[in-house]
C-alpha atoms as a PDB file:
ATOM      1  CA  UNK A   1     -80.898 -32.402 -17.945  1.00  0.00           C
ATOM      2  CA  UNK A   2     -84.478 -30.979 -18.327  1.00  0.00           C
ATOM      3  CA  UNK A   3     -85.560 -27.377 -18.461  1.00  0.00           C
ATOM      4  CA  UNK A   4     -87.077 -27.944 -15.280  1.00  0.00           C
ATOM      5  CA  UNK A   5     -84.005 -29.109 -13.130  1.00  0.00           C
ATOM      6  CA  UNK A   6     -81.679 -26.184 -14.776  1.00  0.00           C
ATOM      7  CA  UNK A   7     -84.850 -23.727 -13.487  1.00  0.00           C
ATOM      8  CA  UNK A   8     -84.665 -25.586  -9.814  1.00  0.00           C
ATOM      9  CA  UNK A   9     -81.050 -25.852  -9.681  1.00  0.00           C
ATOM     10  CA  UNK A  10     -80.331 -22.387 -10.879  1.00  0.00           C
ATOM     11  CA  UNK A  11     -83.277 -21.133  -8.255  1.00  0.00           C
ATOM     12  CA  UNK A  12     -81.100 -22.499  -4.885  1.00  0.00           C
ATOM     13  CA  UNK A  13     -78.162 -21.105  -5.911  1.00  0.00           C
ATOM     14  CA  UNK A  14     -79.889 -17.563  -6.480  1.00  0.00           C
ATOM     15  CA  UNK A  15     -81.879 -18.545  -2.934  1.00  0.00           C
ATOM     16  CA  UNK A  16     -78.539 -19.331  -1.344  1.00  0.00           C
ATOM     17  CA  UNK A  17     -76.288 -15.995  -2.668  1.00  0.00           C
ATOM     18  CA  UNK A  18     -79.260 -13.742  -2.020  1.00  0.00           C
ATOM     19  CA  UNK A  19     -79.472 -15.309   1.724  1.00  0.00           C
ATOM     20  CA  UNK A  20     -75.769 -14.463   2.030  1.00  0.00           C
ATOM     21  CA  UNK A  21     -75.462 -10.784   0.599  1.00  0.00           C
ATOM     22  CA  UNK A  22     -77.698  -7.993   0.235  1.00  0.00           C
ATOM     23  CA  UNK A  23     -76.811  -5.631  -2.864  1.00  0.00           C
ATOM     24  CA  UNK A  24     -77.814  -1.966  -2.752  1.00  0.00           C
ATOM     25  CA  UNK A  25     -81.569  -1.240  -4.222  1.00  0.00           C
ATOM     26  CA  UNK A  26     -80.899  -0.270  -7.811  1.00  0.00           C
ATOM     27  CA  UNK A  27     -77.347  -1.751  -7.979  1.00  0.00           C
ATOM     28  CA  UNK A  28     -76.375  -3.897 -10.946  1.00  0.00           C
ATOM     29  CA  UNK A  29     -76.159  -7.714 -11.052  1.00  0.00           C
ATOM     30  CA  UNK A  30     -73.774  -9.230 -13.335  1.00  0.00           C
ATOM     31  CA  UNK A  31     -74.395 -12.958 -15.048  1.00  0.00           C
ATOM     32  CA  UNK A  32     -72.140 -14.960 -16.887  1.00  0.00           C
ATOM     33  CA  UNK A  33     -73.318 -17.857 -18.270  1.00  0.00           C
ATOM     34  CA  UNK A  34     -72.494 -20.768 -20.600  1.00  0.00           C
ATOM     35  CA  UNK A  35     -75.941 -22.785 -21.838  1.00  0.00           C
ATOM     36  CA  UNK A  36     -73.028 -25.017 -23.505  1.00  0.00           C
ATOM     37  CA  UNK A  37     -71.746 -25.688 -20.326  1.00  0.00           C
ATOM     38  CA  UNK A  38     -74.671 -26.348 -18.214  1.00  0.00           C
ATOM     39  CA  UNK A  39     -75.548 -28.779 -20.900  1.00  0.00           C
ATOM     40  CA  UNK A  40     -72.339 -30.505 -20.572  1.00  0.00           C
ATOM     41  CA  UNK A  41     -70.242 -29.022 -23.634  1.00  0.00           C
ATOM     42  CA  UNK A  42     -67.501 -27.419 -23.853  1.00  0.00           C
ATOM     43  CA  UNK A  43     -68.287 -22.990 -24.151  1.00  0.00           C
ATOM     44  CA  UNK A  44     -69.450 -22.042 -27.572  1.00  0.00           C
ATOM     45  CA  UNK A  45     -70.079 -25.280 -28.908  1.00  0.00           C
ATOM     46  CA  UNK A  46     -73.492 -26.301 -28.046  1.00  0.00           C
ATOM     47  CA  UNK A  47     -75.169 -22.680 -27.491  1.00  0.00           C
ATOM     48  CA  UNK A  48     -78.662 -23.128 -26.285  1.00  0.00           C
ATOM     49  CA  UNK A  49     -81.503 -19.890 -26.753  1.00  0.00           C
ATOM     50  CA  UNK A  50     -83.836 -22.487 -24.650  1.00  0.00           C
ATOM     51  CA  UNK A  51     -81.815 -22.820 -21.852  1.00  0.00           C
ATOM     52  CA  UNK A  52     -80.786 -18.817 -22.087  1.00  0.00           C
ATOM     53  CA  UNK A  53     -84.337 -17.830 -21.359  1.00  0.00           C
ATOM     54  CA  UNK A  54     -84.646 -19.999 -18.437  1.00  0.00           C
ATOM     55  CA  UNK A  55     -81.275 -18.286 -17.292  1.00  0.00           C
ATOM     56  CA  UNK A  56     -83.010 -15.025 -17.919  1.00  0.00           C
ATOM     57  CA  UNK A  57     -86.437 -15.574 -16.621  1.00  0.00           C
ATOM     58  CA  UNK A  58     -85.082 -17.564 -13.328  1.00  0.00           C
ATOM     59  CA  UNK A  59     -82.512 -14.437 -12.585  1.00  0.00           C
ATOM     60  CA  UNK A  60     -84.937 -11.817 -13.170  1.00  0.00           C
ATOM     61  CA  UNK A  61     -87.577 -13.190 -10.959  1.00  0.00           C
ATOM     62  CA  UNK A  62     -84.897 -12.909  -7.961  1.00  0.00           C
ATOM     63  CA  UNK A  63     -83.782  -9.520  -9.017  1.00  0.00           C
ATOM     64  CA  UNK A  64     -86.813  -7.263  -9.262  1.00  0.00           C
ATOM     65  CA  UNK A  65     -88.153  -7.778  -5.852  1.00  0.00           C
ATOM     66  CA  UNK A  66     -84.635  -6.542  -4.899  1.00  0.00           C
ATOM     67  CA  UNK A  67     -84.579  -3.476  -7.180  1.00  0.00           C
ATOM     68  CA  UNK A  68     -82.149  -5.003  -8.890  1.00  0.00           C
ATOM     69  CA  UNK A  69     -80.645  -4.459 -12.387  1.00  0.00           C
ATOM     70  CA  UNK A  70     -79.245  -7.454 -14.474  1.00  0.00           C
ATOM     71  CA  UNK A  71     -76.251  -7.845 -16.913  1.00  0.00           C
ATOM     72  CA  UNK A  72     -75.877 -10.714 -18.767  1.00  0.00           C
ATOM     73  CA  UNK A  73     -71.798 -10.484 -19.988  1.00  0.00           C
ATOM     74  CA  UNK A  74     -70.969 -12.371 -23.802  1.00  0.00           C
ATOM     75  CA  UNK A  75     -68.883 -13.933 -24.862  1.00  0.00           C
ATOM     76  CA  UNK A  76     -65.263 -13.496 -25.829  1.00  0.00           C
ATOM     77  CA  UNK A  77     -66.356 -13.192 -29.800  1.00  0.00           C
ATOM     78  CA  UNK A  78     -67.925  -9.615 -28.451  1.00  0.00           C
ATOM     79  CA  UNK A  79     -65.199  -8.968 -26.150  1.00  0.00           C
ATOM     80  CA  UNK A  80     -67.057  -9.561 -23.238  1.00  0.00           C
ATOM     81  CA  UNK A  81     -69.468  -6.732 -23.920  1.00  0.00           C
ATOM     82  CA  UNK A  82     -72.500  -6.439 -21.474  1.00  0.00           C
ATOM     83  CA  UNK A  83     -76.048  -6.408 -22.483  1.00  0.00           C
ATOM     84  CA  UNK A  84     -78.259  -3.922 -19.777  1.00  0.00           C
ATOM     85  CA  UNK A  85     -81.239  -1.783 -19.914  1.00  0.00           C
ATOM     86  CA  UNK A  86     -80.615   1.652 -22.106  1.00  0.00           C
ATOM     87  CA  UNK A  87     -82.505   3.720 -18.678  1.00  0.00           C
ATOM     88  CA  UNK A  88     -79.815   1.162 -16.506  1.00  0.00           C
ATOM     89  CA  UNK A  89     -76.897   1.881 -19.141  1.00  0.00           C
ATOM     90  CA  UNK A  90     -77.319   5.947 -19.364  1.00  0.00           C
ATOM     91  CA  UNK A  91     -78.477   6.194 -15.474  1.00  0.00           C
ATOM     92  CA  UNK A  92     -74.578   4.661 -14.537  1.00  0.00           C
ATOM     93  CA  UNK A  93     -72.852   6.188 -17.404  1.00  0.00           C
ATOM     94  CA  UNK A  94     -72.234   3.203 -18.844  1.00  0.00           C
ATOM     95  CA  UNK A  95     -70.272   3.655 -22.740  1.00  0.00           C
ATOM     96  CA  UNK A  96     -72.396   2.060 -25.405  1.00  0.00           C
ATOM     97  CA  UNK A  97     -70.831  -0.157 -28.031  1.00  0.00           C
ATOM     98  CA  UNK A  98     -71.924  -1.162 -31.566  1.00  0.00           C
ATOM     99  CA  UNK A  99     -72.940  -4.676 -31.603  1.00  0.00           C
ATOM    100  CA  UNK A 100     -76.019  -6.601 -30.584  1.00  0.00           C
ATOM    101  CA  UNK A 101     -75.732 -10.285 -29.710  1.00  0.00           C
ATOM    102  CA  UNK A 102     -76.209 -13.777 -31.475  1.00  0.00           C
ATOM    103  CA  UNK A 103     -75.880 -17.153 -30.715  1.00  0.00           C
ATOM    104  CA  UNK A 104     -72.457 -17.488 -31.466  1.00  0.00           C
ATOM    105  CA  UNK A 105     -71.349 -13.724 -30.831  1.00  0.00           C
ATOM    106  CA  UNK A 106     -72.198 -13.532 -27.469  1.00  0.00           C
ATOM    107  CA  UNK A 107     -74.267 -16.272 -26.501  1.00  0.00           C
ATOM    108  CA  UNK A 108     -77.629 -17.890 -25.664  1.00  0.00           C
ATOM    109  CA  UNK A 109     -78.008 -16.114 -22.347  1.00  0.00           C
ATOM    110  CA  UNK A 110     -77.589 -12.470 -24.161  1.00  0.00           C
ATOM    111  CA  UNK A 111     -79.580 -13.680 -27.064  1.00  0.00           C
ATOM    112  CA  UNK A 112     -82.293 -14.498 -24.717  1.00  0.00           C
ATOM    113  CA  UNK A 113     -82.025 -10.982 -22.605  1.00  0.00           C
ATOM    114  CA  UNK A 114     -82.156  -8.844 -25.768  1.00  0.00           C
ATOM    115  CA  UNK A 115     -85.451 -10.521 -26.553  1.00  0.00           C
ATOM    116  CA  UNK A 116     -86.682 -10.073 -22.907  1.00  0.00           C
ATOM    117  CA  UNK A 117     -85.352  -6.832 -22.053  1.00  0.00           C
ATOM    118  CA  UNK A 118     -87.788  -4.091 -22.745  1.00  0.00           C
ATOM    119  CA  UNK A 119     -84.577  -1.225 -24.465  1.00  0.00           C
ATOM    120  CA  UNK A 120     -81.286  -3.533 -24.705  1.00  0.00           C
ATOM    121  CA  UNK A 121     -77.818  -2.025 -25.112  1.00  0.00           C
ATOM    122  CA  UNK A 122     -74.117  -3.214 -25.470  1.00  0.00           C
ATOM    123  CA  UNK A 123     -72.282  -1.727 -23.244  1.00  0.00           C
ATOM    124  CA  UNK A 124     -68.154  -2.342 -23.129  1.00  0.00           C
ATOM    125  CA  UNK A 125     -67.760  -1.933 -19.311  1.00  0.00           C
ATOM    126  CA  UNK A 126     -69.469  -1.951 -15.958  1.00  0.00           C
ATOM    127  CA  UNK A 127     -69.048  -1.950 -12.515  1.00  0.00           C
ATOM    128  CA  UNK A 128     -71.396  -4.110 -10.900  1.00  0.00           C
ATOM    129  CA  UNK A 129     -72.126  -4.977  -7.056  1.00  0.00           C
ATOM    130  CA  UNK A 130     -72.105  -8.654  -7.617  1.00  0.00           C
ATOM    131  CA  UNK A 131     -72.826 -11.250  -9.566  1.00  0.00           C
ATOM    132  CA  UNK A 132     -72.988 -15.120 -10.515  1.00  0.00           C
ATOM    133  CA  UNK A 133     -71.017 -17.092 -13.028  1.00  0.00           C
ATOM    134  CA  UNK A 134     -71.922 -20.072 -14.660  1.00  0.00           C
ATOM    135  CA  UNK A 135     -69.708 -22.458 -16.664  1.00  0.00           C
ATOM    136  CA  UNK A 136     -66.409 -20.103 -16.089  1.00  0.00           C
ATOM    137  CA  UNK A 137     -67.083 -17.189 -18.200  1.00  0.00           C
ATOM    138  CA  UNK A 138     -65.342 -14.534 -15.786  1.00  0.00           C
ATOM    139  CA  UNK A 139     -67.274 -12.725 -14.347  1.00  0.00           C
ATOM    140  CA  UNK A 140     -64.862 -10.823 -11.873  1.00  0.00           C
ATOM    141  CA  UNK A 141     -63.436  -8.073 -14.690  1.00  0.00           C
ATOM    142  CA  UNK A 142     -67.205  -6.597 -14.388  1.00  0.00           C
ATOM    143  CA  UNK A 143     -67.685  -6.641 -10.752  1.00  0.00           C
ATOM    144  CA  UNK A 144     -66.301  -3.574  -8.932  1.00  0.00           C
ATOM    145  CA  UNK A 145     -63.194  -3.835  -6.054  1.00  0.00           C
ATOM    146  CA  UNK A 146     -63.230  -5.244  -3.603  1.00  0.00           C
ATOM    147  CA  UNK A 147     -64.504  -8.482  -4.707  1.00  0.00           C
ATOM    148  CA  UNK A 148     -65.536 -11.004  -2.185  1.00  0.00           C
ATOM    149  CA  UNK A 149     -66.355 -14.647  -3.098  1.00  0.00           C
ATOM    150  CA  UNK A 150     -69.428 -15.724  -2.159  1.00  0.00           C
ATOM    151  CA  UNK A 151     -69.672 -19.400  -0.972  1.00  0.00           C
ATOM    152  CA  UNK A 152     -72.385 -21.196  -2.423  1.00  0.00           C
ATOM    153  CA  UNK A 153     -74.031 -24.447  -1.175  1.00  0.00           C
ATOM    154  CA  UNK A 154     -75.089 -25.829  -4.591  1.00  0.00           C
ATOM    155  CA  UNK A 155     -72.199 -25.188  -6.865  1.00  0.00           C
ATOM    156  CA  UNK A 156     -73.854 -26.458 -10.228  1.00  0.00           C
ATOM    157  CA  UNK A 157     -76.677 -25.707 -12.810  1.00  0.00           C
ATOM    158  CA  UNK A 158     -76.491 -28.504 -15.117  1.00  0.00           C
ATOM    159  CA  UNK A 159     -72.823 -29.642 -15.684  1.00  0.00           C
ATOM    160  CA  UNK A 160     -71.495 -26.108 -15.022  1.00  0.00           C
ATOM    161  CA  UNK A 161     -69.457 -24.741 -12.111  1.00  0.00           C
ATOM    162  CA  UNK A 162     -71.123 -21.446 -10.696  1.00  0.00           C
ATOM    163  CA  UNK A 163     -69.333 -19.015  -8.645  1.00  0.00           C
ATOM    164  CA  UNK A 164     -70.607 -15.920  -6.823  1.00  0.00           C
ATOM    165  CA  UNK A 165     -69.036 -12.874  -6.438  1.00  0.00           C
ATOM    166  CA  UNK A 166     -70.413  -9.922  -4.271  1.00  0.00           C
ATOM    167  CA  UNK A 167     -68.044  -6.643  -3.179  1.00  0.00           C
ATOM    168  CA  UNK A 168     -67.206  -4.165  -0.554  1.00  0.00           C
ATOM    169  CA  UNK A 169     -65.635  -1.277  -0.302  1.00  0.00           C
ATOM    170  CA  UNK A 170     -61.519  -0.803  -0.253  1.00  0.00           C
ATOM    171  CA  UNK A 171     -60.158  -0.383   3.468  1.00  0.00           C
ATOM    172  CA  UNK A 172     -57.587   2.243   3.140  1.00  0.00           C
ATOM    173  CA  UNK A 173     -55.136   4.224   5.469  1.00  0.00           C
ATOM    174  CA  UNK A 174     -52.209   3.496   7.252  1.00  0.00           C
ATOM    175  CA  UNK A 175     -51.133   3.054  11.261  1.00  0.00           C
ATOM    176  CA  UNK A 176     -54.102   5.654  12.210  1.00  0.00           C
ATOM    177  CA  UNK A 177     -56.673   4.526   9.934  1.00  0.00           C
ATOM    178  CA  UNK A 178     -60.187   3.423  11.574  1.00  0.00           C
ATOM    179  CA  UNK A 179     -63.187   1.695  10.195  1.00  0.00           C
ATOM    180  CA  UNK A 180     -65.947   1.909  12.920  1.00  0.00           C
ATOM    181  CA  UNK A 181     -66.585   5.224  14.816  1.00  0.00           C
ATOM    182  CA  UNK A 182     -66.295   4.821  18.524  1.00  0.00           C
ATOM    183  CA  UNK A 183     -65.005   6.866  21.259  1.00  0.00           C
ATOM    184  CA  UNK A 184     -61.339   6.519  20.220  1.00  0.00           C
ATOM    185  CA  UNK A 185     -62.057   8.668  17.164  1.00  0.00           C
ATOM    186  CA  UNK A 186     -62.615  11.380  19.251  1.00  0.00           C
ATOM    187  CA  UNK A 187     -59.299  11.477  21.354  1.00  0.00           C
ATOM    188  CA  UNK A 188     -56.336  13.517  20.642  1.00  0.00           C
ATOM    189  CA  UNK A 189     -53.269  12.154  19.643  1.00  0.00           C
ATOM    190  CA  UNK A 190     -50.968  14.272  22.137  1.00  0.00           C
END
C-alpha cells in the first residue's frame, strides 16, 4: 500500500460521507484512526507518523471548505483523549487534560495533528457532530446522541475497516408529541 492509494482511498470515503451529510458550519469532526491498521497490523503495533500526516492533510482539506473543526481521538494508552485546536477547545468548553501525544501514547494520526495544528490541546471529552473511524478505534463515545451510521460506499483505507458516524437530534414526547409544524399544531384538543 503506497502513500498515494491511502490519500485516494481515504479521499472517496470523505467524498462519499460528505455527499451524504451536511454538518453544521463550525461543528466538530471527530477521526479515529489506526496507521497500524491501514497498513495491515494489528492497532499499536506498527504506528506509522507517515501515514498519520496523510490522514491529517487528506481530512483537513475536506473540512475547511466546510468550516469544519477536526479531532483526531488516541489511543487507549491516553484514554482516548482528543487532540483539537486551543480557539476550537475553549470556544466549546471543552476540559483540557495534561498530556500531549506520541507514537505509542496516542498514535501516529495525533502525532501528526499536533505537528500540523497551529495551538494543539488534549482535551478528555467532546461532543462532536460526526465523524469517521478507521481501523476500529471507537469513535461513537465522542460523537454526540443521536448517532446515525452513515453508509459508506468504499469501506477501506488500506487494510482498515472505516465507519461513519453523523447525528441528529433526540425525538422526544409522548402520544401528543409532533416533529413538523403543520396545521394540526394549531387545533385544540377539545
Amino acid at each position: 500500500m503506497n502513500n498515494e492509494q491511502i490519500k485516494q482511498e481515504l479521499s472517496e470515503v470523505l467524498e462519499d460521507y460528505f455527499n451524504k451529510v451536511t454538518l453544521p458550519v463550525g461543528s466538530v469532526f471527530v477521526v479515529g484512526c489506526s496507521t497500524s491498521e491501514i497498513l495491515g497490523s494489528w492497532k499499536g503495533t506498527g504506528s506509522s507518523l507517515e501515514v498519520g500526516k496523510i490522514v491529517v492533510e487528506t481530512v483537513q482539506s475536506f473540512l475547511k471548505p466546510r468550516r469544519l473543526n477536526l479531532a483526531v481521538q488516541g489511543c487507549e494508552h491516553i484514554n482516548r483523549a482528543l487532540l483539537l485546536e486551543r480557539q476550537v477547545a475553549e470556544s466549546h468548553d471543552f476540559e483540557q487534560v495534561s498530556v500531549v501525544p506520541a507514537m505509542h501514547a496516542g498514535g501516529g494520526t495525533q502525532v501528526a495533528a499536533y505537528q500540523n495544528f497551529e495551538n494543539p490541546v488534549e482535551v478528555e471529552h467532546i461532543v462532536a457532530a460526526g465523524g469517521i473511524d478507521i481501523g476500529g478505534t471507537e469513535i461513537g463515545m465522542h460523537v454526540k446522541f443521536v448517532q446515525i451510521p452513515v453508509r459508506l460506499e468504499k469501506r477501506d483505507v488500506g487494510e482498515a475497516r472505516v465507519v461513519g458516524l453523523s447525528s441528529r437530534p433526540k425525538l422526544i414526547g409522548g402520544q401528543r408529541a409532533q416533529y413538523e409544524f403543520t396545521e394540526k399544531n394549531l387545533q385544540d384538543l377539545k
